[in-house]
Protein backbone atom coordinates (compact mmCIF):
# COMPACT_ATOMS: atom_id res chain seq x y z
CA UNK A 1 0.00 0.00 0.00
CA UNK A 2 1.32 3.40 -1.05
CA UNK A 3 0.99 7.04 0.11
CA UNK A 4 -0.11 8.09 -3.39
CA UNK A 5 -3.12 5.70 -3.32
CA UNK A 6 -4.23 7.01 -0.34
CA UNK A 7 -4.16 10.74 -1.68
CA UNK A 8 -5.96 9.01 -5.02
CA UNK A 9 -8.73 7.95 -2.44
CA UNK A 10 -9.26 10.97 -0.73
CA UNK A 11 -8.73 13.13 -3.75
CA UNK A 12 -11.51 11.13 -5.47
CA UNK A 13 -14.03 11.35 -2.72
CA UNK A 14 -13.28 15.41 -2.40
CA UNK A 15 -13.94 15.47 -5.82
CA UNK A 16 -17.55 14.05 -5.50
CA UNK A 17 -16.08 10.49 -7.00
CA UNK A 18 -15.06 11.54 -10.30
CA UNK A 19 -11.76 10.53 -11.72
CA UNK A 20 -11.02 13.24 -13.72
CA UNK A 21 -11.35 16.12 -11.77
CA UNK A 22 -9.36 14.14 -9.33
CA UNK A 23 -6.48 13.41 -11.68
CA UNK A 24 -6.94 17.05 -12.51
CA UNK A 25 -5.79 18.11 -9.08
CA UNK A 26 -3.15 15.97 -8.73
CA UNK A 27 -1.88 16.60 -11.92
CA UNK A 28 -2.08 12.84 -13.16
CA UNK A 29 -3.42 11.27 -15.80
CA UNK A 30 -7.03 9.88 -15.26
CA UNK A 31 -5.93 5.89 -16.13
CA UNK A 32 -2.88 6.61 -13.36
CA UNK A 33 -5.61 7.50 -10.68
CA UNK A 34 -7.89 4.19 -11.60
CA UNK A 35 -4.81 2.47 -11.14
CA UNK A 36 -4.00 3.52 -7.55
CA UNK A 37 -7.25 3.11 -6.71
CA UNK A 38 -7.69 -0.23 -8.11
CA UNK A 39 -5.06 -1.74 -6.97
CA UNK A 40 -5.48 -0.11 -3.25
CA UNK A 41 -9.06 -1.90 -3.70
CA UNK A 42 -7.22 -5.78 -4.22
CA UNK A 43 -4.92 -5.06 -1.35
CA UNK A 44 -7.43 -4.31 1.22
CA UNK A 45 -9.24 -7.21 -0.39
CA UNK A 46 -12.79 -5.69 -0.44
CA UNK A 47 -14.76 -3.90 -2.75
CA UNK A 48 -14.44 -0.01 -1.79
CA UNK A 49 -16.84 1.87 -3.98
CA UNK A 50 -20.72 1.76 -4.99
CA UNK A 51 -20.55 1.52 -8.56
CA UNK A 52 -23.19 1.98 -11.72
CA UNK A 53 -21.79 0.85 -14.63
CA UNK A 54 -18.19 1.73 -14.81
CA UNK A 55 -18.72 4.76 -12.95
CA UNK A 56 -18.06 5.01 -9.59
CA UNK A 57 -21.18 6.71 -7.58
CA UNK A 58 -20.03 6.55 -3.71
CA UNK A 59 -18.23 4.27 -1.03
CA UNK A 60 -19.01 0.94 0.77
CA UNK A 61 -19.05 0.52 3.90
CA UNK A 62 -15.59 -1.05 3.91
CA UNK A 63 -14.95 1.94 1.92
CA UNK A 64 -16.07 4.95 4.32
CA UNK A 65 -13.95 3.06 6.79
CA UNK A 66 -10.48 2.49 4.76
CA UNK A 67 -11.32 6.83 4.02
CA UNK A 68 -11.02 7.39 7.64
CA UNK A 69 -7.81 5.78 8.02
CA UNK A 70 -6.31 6.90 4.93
CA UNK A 71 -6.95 10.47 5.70
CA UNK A 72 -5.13 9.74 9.12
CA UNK A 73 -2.61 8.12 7.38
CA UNK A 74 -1.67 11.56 5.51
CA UNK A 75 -2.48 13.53 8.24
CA UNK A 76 0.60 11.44 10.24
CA UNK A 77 2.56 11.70 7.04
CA UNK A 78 2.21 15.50 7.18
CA UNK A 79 3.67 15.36 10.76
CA UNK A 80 6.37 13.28 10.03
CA UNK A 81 7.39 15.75 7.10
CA UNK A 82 6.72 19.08 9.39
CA UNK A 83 9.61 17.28 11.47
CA UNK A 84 11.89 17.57 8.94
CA UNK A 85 11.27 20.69 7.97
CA UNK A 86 11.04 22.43 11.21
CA UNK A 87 14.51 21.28 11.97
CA UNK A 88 16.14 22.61 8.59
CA UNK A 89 14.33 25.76 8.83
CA UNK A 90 11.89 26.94 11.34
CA UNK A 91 11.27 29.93 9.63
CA UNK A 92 9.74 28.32 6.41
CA UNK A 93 6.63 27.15 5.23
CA UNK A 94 2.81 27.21 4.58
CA UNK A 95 0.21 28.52 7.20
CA UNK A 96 -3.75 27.57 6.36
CA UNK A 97 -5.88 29.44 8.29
CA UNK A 98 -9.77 28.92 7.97
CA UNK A 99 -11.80 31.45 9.19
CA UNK A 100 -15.54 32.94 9.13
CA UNK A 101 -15.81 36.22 6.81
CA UNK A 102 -15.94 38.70 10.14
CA UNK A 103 -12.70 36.91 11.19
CA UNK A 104 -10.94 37.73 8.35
CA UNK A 105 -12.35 40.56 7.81
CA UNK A 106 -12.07 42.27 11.48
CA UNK A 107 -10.03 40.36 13.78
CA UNK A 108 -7.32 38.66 11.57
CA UNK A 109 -5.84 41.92 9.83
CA UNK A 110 -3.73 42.93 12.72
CA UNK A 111 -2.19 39.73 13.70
CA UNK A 112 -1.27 38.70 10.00
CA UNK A 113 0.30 41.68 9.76
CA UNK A 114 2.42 40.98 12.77
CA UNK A 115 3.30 37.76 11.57
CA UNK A 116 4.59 38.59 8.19
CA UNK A 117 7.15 40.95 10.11
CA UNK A 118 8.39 38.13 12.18
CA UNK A 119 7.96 35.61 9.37
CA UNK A 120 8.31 36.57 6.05
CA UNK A 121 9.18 33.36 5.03
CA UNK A 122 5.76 32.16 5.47
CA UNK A 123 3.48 31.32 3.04
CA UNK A 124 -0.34 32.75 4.47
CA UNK A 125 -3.31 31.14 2.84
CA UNK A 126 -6.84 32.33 4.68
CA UNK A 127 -9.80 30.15 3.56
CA UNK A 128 -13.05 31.54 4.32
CA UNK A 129 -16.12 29.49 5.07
CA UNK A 130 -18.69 28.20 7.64
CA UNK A 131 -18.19 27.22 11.30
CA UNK A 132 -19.42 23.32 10.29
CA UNK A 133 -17.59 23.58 7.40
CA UNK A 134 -14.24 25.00 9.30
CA UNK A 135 -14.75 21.85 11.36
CA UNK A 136 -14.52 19.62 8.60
CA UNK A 137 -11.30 21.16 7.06
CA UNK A 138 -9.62 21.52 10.14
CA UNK A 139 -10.53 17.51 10.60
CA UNK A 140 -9.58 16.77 7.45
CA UNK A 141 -6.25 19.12 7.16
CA UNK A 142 -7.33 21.29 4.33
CA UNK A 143 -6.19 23.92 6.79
CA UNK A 144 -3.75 24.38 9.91
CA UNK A 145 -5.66 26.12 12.33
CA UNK A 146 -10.10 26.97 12.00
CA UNK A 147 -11.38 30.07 13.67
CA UNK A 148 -14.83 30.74 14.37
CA UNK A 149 -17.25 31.29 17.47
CA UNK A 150 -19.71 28.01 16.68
CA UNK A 151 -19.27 24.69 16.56
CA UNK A 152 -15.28 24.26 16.98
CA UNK A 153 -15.82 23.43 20.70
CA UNK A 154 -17.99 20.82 20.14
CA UNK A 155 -15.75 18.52 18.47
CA UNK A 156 -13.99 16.42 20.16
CA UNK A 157 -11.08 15.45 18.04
CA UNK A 158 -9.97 18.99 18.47
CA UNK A 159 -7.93 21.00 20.54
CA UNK A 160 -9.74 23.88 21.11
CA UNK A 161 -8.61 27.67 22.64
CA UNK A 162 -10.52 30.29 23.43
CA UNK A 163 -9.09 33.53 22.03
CA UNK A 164 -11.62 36.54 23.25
CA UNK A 165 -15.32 37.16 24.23
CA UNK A 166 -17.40 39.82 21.93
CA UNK A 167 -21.07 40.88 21.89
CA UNK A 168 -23.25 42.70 19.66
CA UNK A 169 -23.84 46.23 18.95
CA UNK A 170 -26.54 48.25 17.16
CA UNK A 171 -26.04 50.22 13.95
CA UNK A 172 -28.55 52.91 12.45
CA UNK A 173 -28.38 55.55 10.30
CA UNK A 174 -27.73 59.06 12.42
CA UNK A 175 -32.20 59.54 12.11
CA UNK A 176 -33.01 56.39 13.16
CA UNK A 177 -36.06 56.94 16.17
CA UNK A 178 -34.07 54.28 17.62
CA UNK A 179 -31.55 55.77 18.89
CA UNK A 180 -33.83 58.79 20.62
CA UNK A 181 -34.43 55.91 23.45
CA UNK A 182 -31.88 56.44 26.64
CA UNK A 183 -31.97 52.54 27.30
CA UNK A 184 -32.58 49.81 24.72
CA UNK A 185 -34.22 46.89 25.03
CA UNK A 186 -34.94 43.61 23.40
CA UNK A 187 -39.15 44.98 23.33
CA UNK A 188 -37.73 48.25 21.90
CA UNK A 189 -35.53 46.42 19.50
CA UNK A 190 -38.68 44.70 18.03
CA UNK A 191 -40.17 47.45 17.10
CA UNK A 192 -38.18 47.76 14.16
CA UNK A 193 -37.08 46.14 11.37
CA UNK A 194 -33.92 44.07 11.74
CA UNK A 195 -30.68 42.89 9.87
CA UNK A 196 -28.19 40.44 11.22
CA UNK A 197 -26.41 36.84 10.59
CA UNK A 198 -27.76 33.86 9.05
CA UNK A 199 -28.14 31.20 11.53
CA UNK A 200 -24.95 29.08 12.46
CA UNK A 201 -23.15 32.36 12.63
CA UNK A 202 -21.58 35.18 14.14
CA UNK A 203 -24.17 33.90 17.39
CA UNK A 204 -27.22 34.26 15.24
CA UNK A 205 -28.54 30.95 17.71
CA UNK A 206 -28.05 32.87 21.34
CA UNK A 207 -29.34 36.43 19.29
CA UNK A 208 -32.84 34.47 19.12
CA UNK A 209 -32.87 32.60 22.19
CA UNK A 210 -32.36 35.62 24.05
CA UNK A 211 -35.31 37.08 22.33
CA UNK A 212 -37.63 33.55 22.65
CA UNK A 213 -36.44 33.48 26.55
CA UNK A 214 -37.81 37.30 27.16
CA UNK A 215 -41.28 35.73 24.90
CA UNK A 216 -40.80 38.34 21.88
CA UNK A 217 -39.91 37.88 18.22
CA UNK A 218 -37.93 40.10 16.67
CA UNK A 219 -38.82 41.65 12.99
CA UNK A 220 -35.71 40.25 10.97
CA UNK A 221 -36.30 41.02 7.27
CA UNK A 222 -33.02 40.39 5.86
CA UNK A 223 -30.41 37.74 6.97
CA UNK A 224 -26.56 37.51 5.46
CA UNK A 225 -23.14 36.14 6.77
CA UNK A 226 -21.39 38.91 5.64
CA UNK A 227 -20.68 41.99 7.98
CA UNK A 228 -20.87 44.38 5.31
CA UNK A 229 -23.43 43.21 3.41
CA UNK A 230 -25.75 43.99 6.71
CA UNK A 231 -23.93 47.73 6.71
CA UNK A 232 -24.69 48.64 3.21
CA UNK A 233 -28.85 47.43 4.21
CA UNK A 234 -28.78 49.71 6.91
CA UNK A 235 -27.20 52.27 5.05
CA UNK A 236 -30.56 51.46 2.60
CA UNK A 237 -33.20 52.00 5.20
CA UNK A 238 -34.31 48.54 5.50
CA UNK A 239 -33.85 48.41 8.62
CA UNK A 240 -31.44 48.22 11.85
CA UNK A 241 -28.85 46.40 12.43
CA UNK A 242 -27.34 43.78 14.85
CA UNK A 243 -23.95 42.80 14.46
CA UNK A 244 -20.96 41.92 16.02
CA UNK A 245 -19.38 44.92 17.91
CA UNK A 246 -15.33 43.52 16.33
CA UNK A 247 -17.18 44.20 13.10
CA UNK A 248 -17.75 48.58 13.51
CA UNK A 249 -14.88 50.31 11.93
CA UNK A 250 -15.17 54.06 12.94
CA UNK A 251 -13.23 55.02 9.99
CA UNK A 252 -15.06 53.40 7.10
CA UNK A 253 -18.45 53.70 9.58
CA UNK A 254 -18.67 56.95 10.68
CA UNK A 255 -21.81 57.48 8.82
CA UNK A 256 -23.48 55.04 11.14
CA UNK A 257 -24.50 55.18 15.14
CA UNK A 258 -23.25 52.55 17.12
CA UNK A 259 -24.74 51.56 20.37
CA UNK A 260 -23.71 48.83 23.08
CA UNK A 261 -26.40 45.88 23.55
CA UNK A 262 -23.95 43.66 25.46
CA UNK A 263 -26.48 44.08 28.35
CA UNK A 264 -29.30 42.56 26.19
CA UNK A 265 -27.68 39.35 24.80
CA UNK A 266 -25.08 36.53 26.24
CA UNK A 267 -21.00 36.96 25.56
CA UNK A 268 -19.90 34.69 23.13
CA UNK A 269 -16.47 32.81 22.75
CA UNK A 270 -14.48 33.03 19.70
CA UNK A 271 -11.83 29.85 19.06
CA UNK A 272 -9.28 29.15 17.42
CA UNK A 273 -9.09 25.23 16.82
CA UNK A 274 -6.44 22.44 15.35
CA UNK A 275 -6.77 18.59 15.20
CA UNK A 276 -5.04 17.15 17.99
CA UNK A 277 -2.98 14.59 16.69
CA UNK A 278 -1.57 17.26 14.47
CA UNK A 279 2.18 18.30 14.86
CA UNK A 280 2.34 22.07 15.19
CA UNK A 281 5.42 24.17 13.68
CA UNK A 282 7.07 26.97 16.01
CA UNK A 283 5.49 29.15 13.70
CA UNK A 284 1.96 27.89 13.96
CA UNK A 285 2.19 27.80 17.39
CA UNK A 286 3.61 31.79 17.84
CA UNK A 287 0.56 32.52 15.68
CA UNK A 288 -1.85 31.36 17.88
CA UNK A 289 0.13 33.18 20.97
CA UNK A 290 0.12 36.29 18.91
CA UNK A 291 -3.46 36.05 17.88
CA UNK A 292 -4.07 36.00 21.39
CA UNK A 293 -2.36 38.84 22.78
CA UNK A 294 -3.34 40.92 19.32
CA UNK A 295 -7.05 40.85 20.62
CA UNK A 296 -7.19 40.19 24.01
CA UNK A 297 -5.22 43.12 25.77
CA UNK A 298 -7.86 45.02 28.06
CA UNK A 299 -9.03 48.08 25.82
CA UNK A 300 -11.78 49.20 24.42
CA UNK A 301 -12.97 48.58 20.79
CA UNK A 302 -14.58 51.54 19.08
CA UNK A 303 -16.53 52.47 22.38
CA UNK A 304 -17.25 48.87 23.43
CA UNK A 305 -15.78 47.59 25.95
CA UNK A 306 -14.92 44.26 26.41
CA UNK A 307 -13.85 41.65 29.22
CA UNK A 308 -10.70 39.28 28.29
CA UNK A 309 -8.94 36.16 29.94
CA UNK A 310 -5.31 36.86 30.87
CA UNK A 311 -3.19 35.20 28.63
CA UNK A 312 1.01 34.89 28.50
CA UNK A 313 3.15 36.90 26.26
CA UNK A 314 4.83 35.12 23.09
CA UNK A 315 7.97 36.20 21.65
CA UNK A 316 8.77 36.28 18.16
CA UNK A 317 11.55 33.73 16.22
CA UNK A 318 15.04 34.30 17.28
């Protein structure tokens, strides 16, 4: 049994089970692929695939279980290969970083930028997506490290560390009626239309429950994972919005009001999450230290203030 069979197998799956967009990304030719995979199918000695025809359409059960281990396999392979190379040069090499869009958006600018002056000889590759689907690339090493708020402290297989706390603010336009009220609340907030996150982000799940808990239903007329997407709304007069108080930049935002609801809703944790097995390079792990004390020094963020575990300094490569 070979390496290359295994990344044949995994490739194919990834690829929704078709050869050719499989030999496509790893730059074989399509009768090399049905080769590997094959002859990794006589050596386990069990059929692997569903098939119609000649095509293949899925995985036996045999089959889902020989995926699992191959993609362990190259996950240990990976290790054994960061060895190497963090001992000829600790200072080279490729960070994946998967993120939600108001990660790298808000939080992540400050700390890459940091980390290209201590490492410049680090490749940076950000790959944006959902918290379940961060989970799933982090599991399956697509990417180093996943950062998000949902879902990454669910999973087991994962080492998981909290990074900071954030709640949610309220944007309007400067004539919103709104913002005429001396103390907000979640009836007040009804009253209105409302924009915010799609559920399964940016805490779109505790945003309701704290509205179900209080017995009221808020008036949400447009929905969107993207941060900005909710701005330019408001900025239409379709209603108010709710978002994530990280996300108000008061240079690009001055046109809008913010005000503090972190009274009205729960704190939420944001994580930063890698599979535990996984061999971390010096560099991977300073990122995650520098992360860290990037966004979690007591301050205030554009007016908001928020509360923050103590955390210990990291120093950069020597």
């Amino acid at each position: 049994m070979e390496l290359r069979q295994l990344r044949s197998l995994i490739t194919l799956v990834e690829n929704g089970f078709s050869v050719s967009r499989a030999a496509e990304q790893l730059h074989l030719v399509q009768s090399a692929v049905s080769q590997h995979l094959s002859r990794l199918e006589e050596e386990v000695g069990a059929r692997l695939f569903l098939r119609h025809g000649k095509r293949l359409i899925g995985l036996t059960e045999v089959g889902e279980k020989v995926v699992w281990y191959a993609r362990q396999t190259l996950a240990d392979a990976r290790n054994i290969l960061e060895v190497g190379r963090e001992h000829v040069d600790h200072t080279r090499g490729v960070l994946r970083i998967g993120a939600t869009h108001t990660q790298a958006r808000y939080v992540l600018p400050p700390a890459i930028k940091a980390f290209r002056a201590d490492y410049p000889g680090v490749e940076l590759q950000i790959h944006q997506a959902t918290p379940q689907q961060l989970v799933g690339m982090v599991l399956e090493d697509k990417v180093d490290l996943s950062i998000c708020t949902e879902a990454l402290a669910e999973q087991p297989a994962l080492t998981c560390i909290p990074c900071y706390r954030w709640n949610r603010s309220l944007i309007a336009t400067a004539d919103h009626p709104l913002l005429a009220r001396k103390r907000l609340t979640l009836k007040a907030l009804c009253e209105y239309p409302i924009i915010t996150y799609v559920f399964g982000l940016t805490g779109r799940g505790h945003f309701s429950e704290a509205f179900s808990k209080a017995g009221l239903t808020p008036r949400v007329v447009l929905s969107a994972a993207d941060t900005d997407v909710i701005k330019t709304y408001v900025r239409e007069g379709l209603g108010v919005g709710i978002i994530a108080s990280i996300a108000y930049m008061p240079d690009q935002d001055s046109d809008l009001v913010i005000r503090d609801l972190s009274n009205l809703f729960p704190w939420e944790v944001t994580n930063i999450a890698y599979k535990k097995e996984k061999y971390l390079r010096r560099y991977q792990q300073y990122f995650i230290e520098l992360l860290q004390s990037r966004i979690t020094k007591p301050n205030q963020w554009h007016g908001v203030t928020r509360e923050t575990p103590k955390i210990s300094k990291s120093s950069p490569p020597g």
